[in-house]
N, C-alpha and C. Protein backbone atom coordinates (compact mmCIF):
# COMPACT_ATOMS: atom_id res chain seq x y z
N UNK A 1 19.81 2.32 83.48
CA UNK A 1 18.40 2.26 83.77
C UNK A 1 17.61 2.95 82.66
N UNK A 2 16.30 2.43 82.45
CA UNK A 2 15.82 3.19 81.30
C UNK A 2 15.09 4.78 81.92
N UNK A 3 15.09 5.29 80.59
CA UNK A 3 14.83 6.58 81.07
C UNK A 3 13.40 6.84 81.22
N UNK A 4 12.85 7.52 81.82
CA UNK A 4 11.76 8.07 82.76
C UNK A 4 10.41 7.71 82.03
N UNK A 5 9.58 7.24 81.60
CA UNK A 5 8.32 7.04 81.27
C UNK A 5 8.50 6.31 80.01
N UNK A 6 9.46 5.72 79.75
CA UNK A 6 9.99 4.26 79.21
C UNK A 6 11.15 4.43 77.71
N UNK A 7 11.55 3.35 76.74
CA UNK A 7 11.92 3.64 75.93
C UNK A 7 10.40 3.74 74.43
N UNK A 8 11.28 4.86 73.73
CA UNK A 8 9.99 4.43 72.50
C UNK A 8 9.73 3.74 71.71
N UNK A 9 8.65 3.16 71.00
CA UNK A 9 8.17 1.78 70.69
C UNK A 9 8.85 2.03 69.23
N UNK A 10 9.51 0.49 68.96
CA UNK A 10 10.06 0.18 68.11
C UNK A 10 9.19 -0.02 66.84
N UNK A 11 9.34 0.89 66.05
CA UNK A 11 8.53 0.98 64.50
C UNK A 11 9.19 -0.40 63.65
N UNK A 12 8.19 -1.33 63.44
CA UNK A 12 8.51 -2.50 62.59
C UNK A 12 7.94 -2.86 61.47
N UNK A 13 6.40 -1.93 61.65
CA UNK A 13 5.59 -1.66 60.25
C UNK A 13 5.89 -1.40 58.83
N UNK A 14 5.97 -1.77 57.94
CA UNK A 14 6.35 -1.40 57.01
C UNK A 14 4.72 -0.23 56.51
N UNK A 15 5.53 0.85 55.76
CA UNK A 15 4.22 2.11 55.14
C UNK A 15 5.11 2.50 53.54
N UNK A 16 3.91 1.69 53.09
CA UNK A 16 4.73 1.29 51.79
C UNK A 16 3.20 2.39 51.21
N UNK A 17 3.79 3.40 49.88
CA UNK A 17 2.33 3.67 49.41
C UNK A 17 1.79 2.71 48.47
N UNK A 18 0.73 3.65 48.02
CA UNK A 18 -0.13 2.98 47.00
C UNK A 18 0.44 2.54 45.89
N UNK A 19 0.75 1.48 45.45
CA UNK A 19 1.73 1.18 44.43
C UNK A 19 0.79 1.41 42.56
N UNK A 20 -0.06 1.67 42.81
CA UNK A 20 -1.37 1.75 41.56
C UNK A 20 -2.42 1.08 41.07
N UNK A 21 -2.82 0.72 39.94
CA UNK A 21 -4.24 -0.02 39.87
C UNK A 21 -4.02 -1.67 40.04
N UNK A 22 -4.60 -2.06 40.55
CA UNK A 22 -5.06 -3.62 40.50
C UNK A 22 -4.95 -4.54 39.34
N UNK A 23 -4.48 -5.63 39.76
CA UNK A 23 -4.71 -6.23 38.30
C UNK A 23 -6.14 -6.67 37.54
N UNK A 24 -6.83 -6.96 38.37
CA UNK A 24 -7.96 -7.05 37.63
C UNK A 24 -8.15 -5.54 36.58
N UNK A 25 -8.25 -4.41 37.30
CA UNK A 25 -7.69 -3.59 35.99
C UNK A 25 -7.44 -2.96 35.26
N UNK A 26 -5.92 -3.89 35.62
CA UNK A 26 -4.98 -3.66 34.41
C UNK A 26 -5.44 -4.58 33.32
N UNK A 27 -5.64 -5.69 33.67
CA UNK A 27 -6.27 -6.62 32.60
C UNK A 27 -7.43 -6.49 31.94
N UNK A 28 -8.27 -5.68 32.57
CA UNK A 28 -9.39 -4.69 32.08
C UNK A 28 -8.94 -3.85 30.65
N UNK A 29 -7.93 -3.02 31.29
CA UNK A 29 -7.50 -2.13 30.18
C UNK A 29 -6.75 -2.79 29.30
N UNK A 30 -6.23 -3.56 29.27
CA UNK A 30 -4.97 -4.25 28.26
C UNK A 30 -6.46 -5.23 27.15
N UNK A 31 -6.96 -5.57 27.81
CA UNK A 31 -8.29 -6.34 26.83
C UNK A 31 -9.28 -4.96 26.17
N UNK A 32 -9.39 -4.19 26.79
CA UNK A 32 -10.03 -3.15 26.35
C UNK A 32 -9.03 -2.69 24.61
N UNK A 33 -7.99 -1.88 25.53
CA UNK A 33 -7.02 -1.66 24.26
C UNK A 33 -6.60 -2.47 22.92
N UNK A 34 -6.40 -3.94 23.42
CA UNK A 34 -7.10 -4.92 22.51
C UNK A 34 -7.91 -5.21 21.71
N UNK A 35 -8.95 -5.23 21.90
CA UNK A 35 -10.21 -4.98 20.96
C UNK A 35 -10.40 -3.94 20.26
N UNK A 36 -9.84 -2.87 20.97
CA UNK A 36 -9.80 -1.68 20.21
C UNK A 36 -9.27 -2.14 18.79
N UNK A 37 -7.77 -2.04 18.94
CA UNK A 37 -6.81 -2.53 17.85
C UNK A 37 -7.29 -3.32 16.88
N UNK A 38 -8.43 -4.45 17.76
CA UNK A 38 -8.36 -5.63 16.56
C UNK A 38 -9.50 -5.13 15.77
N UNK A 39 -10.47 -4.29 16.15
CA UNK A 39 -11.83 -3.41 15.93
C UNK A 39 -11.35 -2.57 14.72
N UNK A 40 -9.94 -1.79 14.87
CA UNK A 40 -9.31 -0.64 14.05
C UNK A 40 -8.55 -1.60 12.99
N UNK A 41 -7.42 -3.09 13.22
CA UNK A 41 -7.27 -4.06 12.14
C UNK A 41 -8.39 -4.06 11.18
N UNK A 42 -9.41 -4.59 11.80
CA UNK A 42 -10.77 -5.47 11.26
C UNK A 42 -11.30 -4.31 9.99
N UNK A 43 -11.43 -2.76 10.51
CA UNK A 43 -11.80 -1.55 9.77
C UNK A 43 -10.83 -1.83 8.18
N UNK A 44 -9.38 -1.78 8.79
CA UNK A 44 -8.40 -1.32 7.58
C UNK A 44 -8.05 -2.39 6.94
N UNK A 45 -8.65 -3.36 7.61
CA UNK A 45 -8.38 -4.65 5.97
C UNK A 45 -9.58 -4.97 5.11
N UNK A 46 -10.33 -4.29 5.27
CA UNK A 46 -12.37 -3.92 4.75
C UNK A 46 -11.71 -2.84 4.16
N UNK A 47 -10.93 -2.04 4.36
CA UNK A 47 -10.82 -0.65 3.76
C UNK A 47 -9.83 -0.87 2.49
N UNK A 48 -8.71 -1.90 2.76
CA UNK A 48 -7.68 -2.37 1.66
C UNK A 48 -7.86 -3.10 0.98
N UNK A 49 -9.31 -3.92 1.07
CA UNK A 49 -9.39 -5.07 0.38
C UNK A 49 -10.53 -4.40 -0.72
N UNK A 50 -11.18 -3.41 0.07
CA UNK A 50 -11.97 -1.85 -1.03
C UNK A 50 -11.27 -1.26 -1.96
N UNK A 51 -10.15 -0.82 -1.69
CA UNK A 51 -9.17 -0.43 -2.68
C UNK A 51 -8.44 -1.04 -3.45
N UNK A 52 -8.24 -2.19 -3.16
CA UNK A 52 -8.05 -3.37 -4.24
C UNK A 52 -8.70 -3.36 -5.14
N UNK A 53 -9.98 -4.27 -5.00
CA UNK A 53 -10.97 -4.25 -5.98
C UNK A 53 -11.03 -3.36 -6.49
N UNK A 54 -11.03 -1.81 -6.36
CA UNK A 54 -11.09 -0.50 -7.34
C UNK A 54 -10.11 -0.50 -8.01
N UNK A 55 -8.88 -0.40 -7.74
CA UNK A 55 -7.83 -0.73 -8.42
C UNK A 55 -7.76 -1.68 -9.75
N UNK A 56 -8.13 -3.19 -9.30
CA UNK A 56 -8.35 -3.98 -10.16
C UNK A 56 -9.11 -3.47 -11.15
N UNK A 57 -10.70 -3.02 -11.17
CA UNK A 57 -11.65 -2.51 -11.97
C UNK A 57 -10.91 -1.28 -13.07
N UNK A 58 -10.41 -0.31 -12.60
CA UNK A 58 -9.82 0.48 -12.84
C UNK A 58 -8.86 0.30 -13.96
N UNK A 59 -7.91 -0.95 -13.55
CA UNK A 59 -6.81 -1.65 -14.68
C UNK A 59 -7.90 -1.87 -15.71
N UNK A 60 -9.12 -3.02 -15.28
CA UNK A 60 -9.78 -3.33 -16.11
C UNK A 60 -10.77 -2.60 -17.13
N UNK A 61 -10.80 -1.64 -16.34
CA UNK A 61 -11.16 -0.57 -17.37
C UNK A 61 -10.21 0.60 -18.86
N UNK A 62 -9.09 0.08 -17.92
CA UNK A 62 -8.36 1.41 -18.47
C UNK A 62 -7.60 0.44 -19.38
N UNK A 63 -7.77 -1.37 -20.07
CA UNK A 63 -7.25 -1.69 -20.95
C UNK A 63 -7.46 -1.58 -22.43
N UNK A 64 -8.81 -1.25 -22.82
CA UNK A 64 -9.18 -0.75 -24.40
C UNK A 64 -8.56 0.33 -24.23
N UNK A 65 -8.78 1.15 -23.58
CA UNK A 65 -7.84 2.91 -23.82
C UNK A 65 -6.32 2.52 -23.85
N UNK A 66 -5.76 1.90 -23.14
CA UNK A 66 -4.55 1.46 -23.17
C UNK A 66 -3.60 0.89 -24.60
N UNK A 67 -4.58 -0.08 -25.09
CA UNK A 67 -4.66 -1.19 -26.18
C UNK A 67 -4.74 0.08 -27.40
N UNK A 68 -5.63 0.95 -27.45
CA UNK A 68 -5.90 1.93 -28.78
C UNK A 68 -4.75 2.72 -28.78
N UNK A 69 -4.45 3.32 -27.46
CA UNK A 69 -3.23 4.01 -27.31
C UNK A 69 -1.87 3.38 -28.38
N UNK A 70 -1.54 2.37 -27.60
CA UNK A 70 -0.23 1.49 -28.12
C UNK A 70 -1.18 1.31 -29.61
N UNK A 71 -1.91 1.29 -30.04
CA UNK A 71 -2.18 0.79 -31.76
C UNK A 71 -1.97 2.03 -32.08
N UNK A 72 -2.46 3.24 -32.02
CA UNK A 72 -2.00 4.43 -32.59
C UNK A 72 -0.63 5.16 -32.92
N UNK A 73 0.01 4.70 -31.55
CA UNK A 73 1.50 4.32 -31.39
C UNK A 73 1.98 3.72 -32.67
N UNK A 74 2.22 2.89 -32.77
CA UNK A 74 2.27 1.94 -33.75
C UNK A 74 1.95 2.09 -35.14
N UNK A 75 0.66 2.68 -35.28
CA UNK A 75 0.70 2.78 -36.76
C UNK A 75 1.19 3.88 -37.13
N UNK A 76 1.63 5.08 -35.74
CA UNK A 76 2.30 6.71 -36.20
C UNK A 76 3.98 5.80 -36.44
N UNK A 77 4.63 5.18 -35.60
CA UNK A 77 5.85 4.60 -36.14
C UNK A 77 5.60 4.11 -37.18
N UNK A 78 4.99 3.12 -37.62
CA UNK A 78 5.14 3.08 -38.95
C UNK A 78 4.82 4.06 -40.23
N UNK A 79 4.28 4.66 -40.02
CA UNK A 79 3.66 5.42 -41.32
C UNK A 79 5.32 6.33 -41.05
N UNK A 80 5.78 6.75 -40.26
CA UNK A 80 7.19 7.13 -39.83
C UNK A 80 8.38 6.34 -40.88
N UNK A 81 8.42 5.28 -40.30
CA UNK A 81 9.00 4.32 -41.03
C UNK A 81 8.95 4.65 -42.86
N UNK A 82 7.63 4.33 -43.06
CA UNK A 82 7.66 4.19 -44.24
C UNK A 82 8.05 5.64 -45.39
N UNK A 83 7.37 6.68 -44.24
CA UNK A 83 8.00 7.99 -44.98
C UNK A 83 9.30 7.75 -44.70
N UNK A 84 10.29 7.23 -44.07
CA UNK A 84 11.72 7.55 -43.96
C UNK A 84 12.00 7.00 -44.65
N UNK A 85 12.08 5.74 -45.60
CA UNK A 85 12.31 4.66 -46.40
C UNK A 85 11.74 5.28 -47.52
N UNK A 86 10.97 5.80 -47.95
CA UNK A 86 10.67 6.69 -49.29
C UNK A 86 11.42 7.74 -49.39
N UNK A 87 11.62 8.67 -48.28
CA UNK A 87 12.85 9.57 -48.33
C UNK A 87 14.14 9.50 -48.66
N UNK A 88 14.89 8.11 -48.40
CA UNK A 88 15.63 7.57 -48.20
C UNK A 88 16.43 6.60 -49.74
N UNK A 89 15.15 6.18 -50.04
CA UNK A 89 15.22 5.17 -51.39
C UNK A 89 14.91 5.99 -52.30
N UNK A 90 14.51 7.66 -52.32
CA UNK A 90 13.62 8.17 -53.80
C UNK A 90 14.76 8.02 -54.95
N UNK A 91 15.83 7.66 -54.54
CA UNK A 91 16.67 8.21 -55.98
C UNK A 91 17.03 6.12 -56.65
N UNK A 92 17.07 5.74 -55.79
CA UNK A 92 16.89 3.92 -56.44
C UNK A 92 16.05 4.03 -57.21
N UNK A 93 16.31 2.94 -58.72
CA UNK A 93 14.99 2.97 -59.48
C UNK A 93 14.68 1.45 -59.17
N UNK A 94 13.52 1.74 -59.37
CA UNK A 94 12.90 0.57 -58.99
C UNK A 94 12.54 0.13 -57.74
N UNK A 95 13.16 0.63 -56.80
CA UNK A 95 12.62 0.41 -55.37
C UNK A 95 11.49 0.71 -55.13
N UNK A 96 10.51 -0.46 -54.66
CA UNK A 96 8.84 -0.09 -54.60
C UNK A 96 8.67 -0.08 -52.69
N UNK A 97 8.16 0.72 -51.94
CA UNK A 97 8.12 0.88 -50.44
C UNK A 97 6.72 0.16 -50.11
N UNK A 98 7.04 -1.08 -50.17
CA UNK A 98 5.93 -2.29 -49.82
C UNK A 98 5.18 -1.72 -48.21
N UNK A 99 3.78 -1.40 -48.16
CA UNK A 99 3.26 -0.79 -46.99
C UNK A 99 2.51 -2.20 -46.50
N UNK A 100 2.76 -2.93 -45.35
CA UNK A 100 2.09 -4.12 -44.58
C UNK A 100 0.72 -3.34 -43.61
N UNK A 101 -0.54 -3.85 -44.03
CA UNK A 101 -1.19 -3.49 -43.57
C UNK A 101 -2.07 -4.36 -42.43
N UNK A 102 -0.95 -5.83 -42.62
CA UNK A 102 -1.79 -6.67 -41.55
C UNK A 102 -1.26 -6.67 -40.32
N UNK A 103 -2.23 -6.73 -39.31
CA UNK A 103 -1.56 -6.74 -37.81
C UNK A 103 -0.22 -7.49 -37.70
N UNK A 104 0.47 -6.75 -36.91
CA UNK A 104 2.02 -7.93 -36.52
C UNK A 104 1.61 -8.93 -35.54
N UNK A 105 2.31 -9.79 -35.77
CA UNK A 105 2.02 -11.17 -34.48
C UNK A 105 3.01 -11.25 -34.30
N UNK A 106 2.65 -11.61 -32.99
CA UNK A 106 3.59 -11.63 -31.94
C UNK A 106 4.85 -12.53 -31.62
């Protein structure tokens, strides 16, 4: 027989908690964070494509200094040259140390 002021009621409810935000949003934030990113992309390829161009300018500037450099170069090796070949030949007679004074081609 059941016992005195009945049996107790059978719990069938499920009590599930709050599982967290909604998708609406989550999709909020994931588009948010998004734009961010493409906002912070959009910045650093304006910022690399800035430093390019300086760069470039920069080469383009720094080729006469470059160009005088290597010619100075060049005419200290030779004048090198030619003192070593006078050093070298003083006791030959007749050896004349022919000095080329026209640009080399290439």
């Amino acid at each position: 027989m059941p016992p005195p002021g009945g049996f107790e009621s059978v719990k069938y409810k499920r009590n599930l908690p709050f599982r967290g935000p909604g998708a609406l949003a989550i999709l909020g934030g994931v588009t948010l964070v998004s734009a961010y990113g493409f906002y912070r992309l959009g910045k650093g390829n304006l910022e690399k494509r800035e430093l390019e161009r300086e760069k470039v300018w920069s080469r383009i500037h720094l080729v006469p200094l470059l160009l005088a450099e290597g010619d100075r170069a060049a005419y200290a090796r030779h004048q090198a040259d030619v003192a070593l070949e006078k050093a070298i030949m003083k006791d030959v007679a007749g050896w004349e140390v022919r000095v080329c004074l026209e640009p080399m081609k290439p």
